[in-house]
Protein backbone atom coordinates (compact mmCIF):
# COMPACT_ATOMS: atom_id res chain seq x y z
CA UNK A 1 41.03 -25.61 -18.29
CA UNK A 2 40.53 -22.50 -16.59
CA UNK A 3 39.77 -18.95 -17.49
CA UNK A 4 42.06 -16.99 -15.39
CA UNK A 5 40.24 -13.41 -16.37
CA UNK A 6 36.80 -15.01 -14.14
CA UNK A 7 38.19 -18.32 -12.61
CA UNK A 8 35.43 -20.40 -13.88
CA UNK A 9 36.08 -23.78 -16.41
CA UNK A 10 35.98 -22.72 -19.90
CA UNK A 11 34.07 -25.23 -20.97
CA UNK A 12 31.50 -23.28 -18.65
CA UNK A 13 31.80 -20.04 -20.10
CA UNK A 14 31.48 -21.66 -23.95
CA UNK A 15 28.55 -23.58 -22.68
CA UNK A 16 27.09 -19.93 -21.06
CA UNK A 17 27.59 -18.34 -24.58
CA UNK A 18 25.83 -20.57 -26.60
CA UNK A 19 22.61 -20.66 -24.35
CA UNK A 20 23.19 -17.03 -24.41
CA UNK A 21 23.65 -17.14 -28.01
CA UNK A 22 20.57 -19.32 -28.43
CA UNK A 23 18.54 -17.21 -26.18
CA UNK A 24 17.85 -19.19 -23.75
CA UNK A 25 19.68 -17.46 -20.92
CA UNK A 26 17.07 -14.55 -21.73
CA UNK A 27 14.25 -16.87 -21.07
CA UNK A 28 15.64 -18.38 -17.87
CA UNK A 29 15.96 -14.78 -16.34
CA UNK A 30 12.24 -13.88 -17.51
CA UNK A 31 11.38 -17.22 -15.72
CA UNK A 32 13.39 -16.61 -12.99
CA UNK A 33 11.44 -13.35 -12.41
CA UNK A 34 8.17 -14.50 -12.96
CA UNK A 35 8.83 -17.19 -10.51
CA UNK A 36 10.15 -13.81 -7.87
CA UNK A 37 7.17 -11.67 -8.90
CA UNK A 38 4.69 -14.77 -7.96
CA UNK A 39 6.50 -15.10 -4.82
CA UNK A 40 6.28 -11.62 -3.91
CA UNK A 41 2.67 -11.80 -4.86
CA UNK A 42 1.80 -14.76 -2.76
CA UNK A 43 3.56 -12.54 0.06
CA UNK A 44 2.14 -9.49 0.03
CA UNK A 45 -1.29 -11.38 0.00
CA UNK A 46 -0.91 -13.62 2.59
CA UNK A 47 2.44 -13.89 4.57
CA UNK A 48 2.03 -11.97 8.03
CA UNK A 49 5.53 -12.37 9.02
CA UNK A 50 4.69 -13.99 11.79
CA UNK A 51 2.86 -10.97 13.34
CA UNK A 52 0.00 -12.91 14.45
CA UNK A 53 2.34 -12.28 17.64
CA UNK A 54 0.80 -8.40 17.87
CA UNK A 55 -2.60 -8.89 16.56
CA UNK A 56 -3.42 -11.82 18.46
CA UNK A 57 -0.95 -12.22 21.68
CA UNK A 58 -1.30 -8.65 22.34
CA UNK A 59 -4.06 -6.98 20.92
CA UNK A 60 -6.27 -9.57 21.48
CA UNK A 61 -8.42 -9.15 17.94
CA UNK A 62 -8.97 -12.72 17.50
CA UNK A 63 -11.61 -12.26 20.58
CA UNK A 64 -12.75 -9.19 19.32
CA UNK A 65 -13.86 -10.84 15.65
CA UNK A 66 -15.00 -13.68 17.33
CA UNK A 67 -17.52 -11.79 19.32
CA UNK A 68 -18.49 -8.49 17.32
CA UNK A 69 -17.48 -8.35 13.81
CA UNK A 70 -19.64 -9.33 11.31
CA UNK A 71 -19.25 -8.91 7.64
CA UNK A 72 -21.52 -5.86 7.79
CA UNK A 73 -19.21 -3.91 10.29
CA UNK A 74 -15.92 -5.51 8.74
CA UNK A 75 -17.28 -3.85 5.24
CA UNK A 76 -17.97 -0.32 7.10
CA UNK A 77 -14.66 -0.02 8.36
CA UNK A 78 -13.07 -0.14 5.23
CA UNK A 79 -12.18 -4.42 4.93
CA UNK A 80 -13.01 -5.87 2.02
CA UNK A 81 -13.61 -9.54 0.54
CA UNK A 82 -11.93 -11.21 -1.95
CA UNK A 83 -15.17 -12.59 -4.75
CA UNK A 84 -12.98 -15.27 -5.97
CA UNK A 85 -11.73 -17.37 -2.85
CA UNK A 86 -15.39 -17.94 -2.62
CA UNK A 87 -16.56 -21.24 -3.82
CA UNK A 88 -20.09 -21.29 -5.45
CA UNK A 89 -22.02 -22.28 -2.20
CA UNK A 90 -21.18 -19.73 -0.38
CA UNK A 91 -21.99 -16.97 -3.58
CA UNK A 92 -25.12 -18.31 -3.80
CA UNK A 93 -25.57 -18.15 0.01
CA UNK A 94 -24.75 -14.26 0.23
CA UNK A 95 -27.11 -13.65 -2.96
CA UNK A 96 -30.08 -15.26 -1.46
CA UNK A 97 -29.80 -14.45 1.80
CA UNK A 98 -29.05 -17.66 3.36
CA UNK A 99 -25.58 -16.88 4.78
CA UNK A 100 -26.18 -14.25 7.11
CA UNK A 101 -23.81 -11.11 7.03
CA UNK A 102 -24.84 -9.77 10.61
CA UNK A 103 -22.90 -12.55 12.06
CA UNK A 104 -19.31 -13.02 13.49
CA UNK A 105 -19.24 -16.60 12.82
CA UNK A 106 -19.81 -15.50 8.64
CA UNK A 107 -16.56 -13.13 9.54
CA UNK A 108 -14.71 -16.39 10.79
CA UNK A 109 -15.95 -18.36 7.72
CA UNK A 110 -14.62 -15.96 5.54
CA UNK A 111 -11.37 -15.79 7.47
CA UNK A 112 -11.31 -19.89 7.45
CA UNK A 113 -11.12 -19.66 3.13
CA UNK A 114 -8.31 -16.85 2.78
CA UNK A 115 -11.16 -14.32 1.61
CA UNK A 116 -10.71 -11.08 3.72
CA UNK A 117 -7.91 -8.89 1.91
CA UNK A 118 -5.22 -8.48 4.22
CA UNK A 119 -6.50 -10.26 7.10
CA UNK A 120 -5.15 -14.28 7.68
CA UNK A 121 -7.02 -16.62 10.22
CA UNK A 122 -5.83 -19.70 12.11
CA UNK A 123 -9.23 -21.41 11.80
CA UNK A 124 -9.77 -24.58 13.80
CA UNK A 125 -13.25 -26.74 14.15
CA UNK A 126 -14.17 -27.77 17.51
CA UNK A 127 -17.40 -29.79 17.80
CA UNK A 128 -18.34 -29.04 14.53
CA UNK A 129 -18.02 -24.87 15.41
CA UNK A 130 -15.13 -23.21 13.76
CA UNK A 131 -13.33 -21.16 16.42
CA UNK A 132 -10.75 -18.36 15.64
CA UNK A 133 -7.71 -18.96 17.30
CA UNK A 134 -5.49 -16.52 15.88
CA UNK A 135 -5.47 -13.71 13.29
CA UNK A 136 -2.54 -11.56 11.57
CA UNK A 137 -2.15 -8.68 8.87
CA UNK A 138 -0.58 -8.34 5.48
CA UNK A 139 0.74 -6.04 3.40
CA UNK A 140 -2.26 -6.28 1.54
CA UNK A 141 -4.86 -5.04 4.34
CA UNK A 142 -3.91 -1.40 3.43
CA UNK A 143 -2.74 -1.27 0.12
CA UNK A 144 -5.55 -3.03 -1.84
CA UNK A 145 -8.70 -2.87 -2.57
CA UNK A 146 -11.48 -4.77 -4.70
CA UNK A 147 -13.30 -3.90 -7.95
CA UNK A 148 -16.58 -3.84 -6.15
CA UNK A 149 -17.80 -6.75 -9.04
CA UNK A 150 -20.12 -9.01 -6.75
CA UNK A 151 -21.05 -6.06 -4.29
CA UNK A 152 -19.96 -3.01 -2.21
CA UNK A 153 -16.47 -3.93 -0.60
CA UNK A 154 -16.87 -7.42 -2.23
CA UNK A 155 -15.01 -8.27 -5.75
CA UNK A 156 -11.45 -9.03 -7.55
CA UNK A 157 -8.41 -7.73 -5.42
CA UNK A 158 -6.62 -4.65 -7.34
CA UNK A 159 -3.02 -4.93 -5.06
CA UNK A 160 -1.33 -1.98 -5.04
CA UNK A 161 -4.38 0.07 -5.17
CA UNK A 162 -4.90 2.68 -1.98
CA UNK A 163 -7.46 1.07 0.27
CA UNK A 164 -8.74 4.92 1.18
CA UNK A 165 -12.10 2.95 2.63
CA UNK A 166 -9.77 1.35 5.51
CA UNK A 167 -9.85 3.16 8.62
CA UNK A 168 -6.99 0.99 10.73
CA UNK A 169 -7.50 3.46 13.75
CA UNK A 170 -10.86 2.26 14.27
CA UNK A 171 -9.85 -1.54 13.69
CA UNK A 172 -7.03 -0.96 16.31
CA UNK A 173 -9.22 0.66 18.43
CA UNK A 174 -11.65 -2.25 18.91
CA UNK A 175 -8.80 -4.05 20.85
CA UNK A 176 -9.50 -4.91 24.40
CA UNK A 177 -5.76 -4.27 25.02
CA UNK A 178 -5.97 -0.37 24.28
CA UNK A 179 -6.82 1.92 26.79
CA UNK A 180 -9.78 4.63 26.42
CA UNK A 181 -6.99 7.91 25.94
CA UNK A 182 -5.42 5.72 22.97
CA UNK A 183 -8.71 4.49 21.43
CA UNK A 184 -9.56 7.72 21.28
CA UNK A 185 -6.45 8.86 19.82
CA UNK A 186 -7.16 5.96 17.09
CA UNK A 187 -10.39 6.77 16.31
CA UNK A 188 -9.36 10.41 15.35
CA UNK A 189 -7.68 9.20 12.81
CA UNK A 190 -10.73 8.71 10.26
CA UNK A 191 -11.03 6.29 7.03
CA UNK A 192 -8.16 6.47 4.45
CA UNK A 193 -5.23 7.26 6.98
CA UNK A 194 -3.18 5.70 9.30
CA UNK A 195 0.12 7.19 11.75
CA UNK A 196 3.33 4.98 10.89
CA UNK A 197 5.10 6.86 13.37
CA UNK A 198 2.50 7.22 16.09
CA UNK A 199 3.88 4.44 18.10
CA UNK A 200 7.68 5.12 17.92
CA UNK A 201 7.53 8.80 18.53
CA UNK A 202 3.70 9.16 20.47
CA UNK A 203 2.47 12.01 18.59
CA UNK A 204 -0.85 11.64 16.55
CA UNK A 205 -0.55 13.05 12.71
CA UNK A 206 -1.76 10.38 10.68
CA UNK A 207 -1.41 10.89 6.57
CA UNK A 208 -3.03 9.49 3.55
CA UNK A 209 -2.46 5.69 3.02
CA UNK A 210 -0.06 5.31 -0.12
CA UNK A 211 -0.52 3.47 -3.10
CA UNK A 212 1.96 0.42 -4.02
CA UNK A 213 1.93 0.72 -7.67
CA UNK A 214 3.81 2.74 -10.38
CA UNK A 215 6.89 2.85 -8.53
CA UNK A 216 9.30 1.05 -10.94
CA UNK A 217 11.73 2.77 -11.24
CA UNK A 218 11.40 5.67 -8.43
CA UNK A 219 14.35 5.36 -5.81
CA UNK A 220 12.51 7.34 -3.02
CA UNK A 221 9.04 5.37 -2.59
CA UNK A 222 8.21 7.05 0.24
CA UNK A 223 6.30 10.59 0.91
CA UNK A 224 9.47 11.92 3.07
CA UNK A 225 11.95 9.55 0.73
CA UNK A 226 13.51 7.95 3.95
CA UNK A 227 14.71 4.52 1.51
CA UNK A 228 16.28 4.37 -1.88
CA UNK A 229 14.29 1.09 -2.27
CA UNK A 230 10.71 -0.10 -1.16
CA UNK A 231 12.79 -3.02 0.52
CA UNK A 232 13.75 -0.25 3.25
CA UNK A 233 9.78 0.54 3.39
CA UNK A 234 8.53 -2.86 3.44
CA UNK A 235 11.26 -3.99 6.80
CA UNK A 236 9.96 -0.81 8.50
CA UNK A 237 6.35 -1.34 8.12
CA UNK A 238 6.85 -5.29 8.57
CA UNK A 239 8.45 -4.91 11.67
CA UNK A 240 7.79 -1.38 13.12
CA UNK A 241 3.98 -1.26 12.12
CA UNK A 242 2.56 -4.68 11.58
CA UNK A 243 4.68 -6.44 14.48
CA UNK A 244 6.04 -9.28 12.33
CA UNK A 245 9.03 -11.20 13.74
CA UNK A 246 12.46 -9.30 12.56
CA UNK A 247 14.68 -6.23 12.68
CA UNK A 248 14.66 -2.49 12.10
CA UNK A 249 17.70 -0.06 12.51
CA UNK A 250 17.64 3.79 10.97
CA UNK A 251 19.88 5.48 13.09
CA UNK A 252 18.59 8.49 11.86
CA UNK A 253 15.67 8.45 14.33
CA UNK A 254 17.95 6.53 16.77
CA UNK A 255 15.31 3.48 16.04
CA UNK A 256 16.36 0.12 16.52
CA UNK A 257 13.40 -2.84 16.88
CA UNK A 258 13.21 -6.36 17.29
CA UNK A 259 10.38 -8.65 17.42
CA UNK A 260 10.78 -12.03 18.19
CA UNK A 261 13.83 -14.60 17.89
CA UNK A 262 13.61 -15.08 14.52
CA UNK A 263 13.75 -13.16 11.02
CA UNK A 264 10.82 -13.51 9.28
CA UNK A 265 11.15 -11.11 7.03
CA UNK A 266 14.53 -10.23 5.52
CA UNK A 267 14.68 -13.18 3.06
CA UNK A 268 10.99 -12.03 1.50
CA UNK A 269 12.35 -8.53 0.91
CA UNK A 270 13.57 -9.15 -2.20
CA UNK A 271 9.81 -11.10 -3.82
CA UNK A 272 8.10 -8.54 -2.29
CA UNK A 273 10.05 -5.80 -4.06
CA UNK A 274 9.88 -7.71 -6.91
CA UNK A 275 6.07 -7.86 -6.98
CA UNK A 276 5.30 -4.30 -5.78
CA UNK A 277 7.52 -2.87 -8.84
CA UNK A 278 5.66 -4.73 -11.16
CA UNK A 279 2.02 -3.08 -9.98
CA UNK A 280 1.75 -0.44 -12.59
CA UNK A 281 -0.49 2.37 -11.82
CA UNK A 282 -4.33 2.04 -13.20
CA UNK A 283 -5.48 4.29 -16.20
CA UNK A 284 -8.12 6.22 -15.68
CA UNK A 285 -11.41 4.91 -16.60
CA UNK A 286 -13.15 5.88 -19.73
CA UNK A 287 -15.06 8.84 -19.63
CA UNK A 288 -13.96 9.91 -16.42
CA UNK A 289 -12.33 13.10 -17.34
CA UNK A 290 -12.78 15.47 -20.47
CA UNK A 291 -10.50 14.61 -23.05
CA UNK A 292 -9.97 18.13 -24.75
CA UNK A 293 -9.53 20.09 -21.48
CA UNK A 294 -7.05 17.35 -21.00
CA UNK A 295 -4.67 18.67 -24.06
CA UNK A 296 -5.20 21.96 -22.62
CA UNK A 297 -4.05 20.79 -19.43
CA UNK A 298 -0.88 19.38 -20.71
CA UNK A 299 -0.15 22.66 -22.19
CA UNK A 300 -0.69 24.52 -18.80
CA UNK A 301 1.18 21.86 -16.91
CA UNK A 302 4.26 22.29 -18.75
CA UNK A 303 3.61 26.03 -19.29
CA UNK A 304 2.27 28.45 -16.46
CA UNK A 305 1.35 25.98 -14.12
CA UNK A 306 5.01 25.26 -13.56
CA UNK A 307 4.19 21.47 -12.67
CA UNK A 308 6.86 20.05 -14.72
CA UNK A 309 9.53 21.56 -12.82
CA UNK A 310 9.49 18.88 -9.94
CA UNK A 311 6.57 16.49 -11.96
CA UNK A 312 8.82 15.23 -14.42
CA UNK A 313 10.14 12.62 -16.31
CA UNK A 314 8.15 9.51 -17.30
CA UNK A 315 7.53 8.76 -13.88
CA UNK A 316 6.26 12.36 -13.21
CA UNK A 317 8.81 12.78 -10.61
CA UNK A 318 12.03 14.25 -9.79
CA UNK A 319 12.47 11.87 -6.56
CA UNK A 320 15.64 10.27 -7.82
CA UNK A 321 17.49 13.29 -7.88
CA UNK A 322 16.13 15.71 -5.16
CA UNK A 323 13.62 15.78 -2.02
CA UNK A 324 12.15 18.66 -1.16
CA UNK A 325 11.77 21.29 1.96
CA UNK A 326 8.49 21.50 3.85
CA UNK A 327 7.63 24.59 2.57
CA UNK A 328 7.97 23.43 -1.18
CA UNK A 329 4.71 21.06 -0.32
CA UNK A 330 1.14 23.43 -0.58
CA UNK A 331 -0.54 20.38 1.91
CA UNK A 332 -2.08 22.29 4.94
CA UNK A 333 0.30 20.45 7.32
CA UNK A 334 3.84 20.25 7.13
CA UNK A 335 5.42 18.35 10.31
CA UNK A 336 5.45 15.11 9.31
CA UNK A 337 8.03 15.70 7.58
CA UNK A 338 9.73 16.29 10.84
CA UNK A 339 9.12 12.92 12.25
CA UNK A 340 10.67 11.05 9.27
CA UNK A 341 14.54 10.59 8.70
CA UNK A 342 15.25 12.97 5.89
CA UNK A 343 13.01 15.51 7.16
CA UNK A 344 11.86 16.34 3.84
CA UNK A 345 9.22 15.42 1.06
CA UNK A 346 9.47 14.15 -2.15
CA UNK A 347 7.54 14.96 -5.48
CA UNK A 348 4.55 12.61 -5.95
CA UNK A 349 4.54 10.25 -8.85
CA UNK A 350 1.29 11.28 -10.51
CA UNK A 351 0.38 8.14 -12.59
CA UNK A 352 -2.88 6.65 -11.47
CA UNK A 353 -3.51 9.84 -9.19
CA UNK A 354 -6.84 9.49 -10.00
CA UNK A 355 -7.60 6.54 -8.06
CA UNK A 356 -6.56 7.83 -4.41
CA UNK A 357 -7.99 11.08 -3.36
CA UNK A 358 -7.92 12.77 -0.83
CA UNK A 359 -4.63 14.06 -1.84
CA UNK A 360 -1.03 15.66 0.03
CA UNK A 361 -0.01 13.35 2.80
CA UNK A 362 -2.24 14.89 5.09
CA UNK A 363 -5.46 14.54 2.70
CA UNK A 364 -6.26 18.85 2.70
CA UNK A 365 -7.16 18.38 -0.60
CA UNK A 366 -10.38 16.45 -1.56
CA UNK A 367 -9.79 16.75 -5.19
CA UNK A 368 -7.62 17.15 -7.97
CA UNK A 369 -9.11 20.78 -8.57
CA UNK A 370 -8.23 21.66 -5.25
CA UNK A 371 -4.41 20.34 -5.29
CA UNK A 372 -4.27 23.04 -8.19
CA UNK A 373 -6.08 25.30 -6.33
CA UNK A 374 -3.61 25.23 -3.16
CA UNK A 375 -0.63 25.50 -5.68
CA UNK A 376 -2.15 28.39 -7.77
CA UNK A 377 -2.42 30.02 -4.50
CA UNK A 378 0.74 29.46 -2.87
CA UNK A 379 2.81 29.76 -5.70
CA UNK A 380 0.97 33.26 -7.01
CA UNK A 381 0.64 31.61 -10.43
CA UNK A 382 -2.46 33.31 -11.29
CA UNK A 383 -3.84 30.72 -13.29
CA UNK A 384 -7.21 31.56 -14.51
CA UNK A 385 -10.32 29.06 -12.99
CA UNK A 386 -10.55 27.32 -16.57
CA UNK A 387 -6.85 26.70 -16.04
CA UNK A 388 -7.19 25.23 -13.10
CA UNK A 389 -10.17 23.15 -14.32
CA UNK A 390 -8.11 22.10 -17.40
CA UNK A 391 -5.18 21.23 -15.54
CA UNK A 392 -7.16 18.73 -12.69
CA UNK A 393 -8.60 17.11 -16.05
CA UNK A 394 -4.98 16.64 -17.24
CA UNK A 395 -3.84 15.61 -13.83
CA UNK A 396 -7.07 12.95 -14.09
CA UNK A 397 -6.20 11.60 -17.38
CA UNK A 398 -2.84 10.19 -16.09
């Protein structure tokens, strides 16, 4: 027998129901997306859609970690090591001394057991000497970090967290493939920032690297709200930006990319997503803002500070509904939005905004005092300097 309304066997739809009924179809789903959001996981840690193809074909990097970075300069520029992918012999080593962190070959033995964030070795032994043959990127290299529980740079990962130690430009710059004018140019850059547009349009504005959590629920994930999903994000950076093997098209920046002959990426959209949504942003740690000023904050926040008017919502953002002109945003530069494809900005999400100063795209503002500073200023609010101070303690306590 079939049900005419859906086309499917009756007997189907009855059996459907009474799993439904019994609850089970509830606990399948949650299973089925626990099973996505551990996909996505194992993805944004280690998959490199295939961009070993950039890094290693092109840029050459393998050679360059082979030769001259050792954990000490890895750790400088902003990498950072992942405590537990390292078994207990090599712990102990680092503790006491015996494994030497002034050496490449420590780098490659690090690579070899899946323990740099964001950075994925082909490690093979030759003669009883591993030997780097190739190295890629993930999504994790920029966007997290560690808790710093064994030592500087060297703990538990914390993915979705801003690595604002990184500085990519100086990675990139170590290449053998770059030319002195464009090292330069990458150097420039400084820690904490990176240019996702640099090498599609050739101009050099790099802004603050993003977090990846908090953003259930926010359509436009992006500073200048080019997607309505992070999926959008994710193939532009995956392609575009890390070189992985796949396609790009926004026709609003007449950009169209391919890498490679196959897709790589596309079918992982979806995990990835899946994962990223379910980062929720860090609370602040204890004692690291004053609680009272705090509830004053609040009041100044939704009063004469005017912040609610765009910070709102449970999400402290009004991103799903509107983006914003240039001159709405009080950062010190205002072209990037220019380079992007709605040629606007949207509002912030504020939740864990404690964790990733310097803050505005472009990092003008060192501190949460100073964001209020720039929009006291700018927007004549004439907020007094103990509103100001209560308001950054607000802003910290989110």
């Amino acid at each position: 027998m079939i049900d005419s309304r859906r086309g499917l066997p009756a007997a189907t739809i009855a059996a459907a129901l009474l799993v439904a009924a019994c609850g089970g179809g509830d606990d399948d789903g949650a299973a089925e997306q626990a099973a996505l959001i551990e996909q996505g996981k194992q993805i944004f840690r280690h998959d490199t859609f295939g961009d070993e193809r950039f890094w290693t074909d092109q840029l050459r990097m393998h050679e360059v970690i082979s030769a001259a970075v050792d954990p000490t300069t890895a750790l400088s520029v902003g990498l950072k090591v992942d405590a537990e992918a390292l078994p207990q012999a090599v712990v102990a080593g680092i503790t006491n001394g015996s494994i030497s962190l002034a050496s490449p070959a420590t780098t490659v033995a690090l690579l070899k057991l899946d323990a740099v964030v964001g950075l994925k070795g082909m490690v093979e032994t030759v003669n009883g000497v591993d030997r780097l043959r190739r190295v890629g990127i993930t999504c994790a290299l920029c966007h997290s970090t560690v808790d710093d529980s064994f030592a500087p740079g060297i703990g538990k990962r914390l993915d979705g967290w801003a690595n604002r130690d990184l500085n990519p430009g100086a990675i990139i710059a170590l290449s053998p493939a770059v030319d002195a004018t464009t090292k330069a140019v990458f150097n420039s850059w400084g820690k904490g920032k990176f240019d996702p547009r640099h090498n599609v349009d050739g101009i050099s504005n790099p802004v603050v690297i993003p977090p990846a959590y908090g953003l259930e629920g926010i359509h436009s994930v992006t500073i200048t709200g080019d997607g309505n999903e992070i999926a959008y994000w994710n193939r532009y950076v995956g392609v575009v930006e890390m070189g992985g093997e796949g396609s790009f098209s926004e026709p609003r920046l007449n950009l169209s990319v391919t890498n490679g002959t196959q897709d790589l990426i596309s079918s992982k959209l979806p995990a990835l997503q899946a994962y990223q949504l379910s980062l929720k942003a860090p609370a602040p740690p204890v004692g690291s803002f004053d609680a009272a000023a705090a509830v004053r904050g609040k009041l100044v926040f939704e009063g004469a500070g005017q912040c609610v008017t765009c910070h709102s919502g449970a999400s402290f953002t009004d991103a799903n509904t509107r983006l914003h002109p240039p001159s709405d945003s009080a950062a010190a530069e205002q072209s990037y939005a220019s380079r992007s494809a709605t040629k606007q900005f949207r509002t912030t999400p504020l939740k864990g905004a404690w964790q990733h100063a310097p803050y505005f795209h472009d990092g003008s503002a060192a501190t949460l005092d100073a964001v209020v500073e720039a929009y006291n200023y700018k927007r004549s609010l004439g907020l007094t300097p103990e509103q100001v101070t209560d308001l950054a303690q607000y802003l910290k306590s989110l």
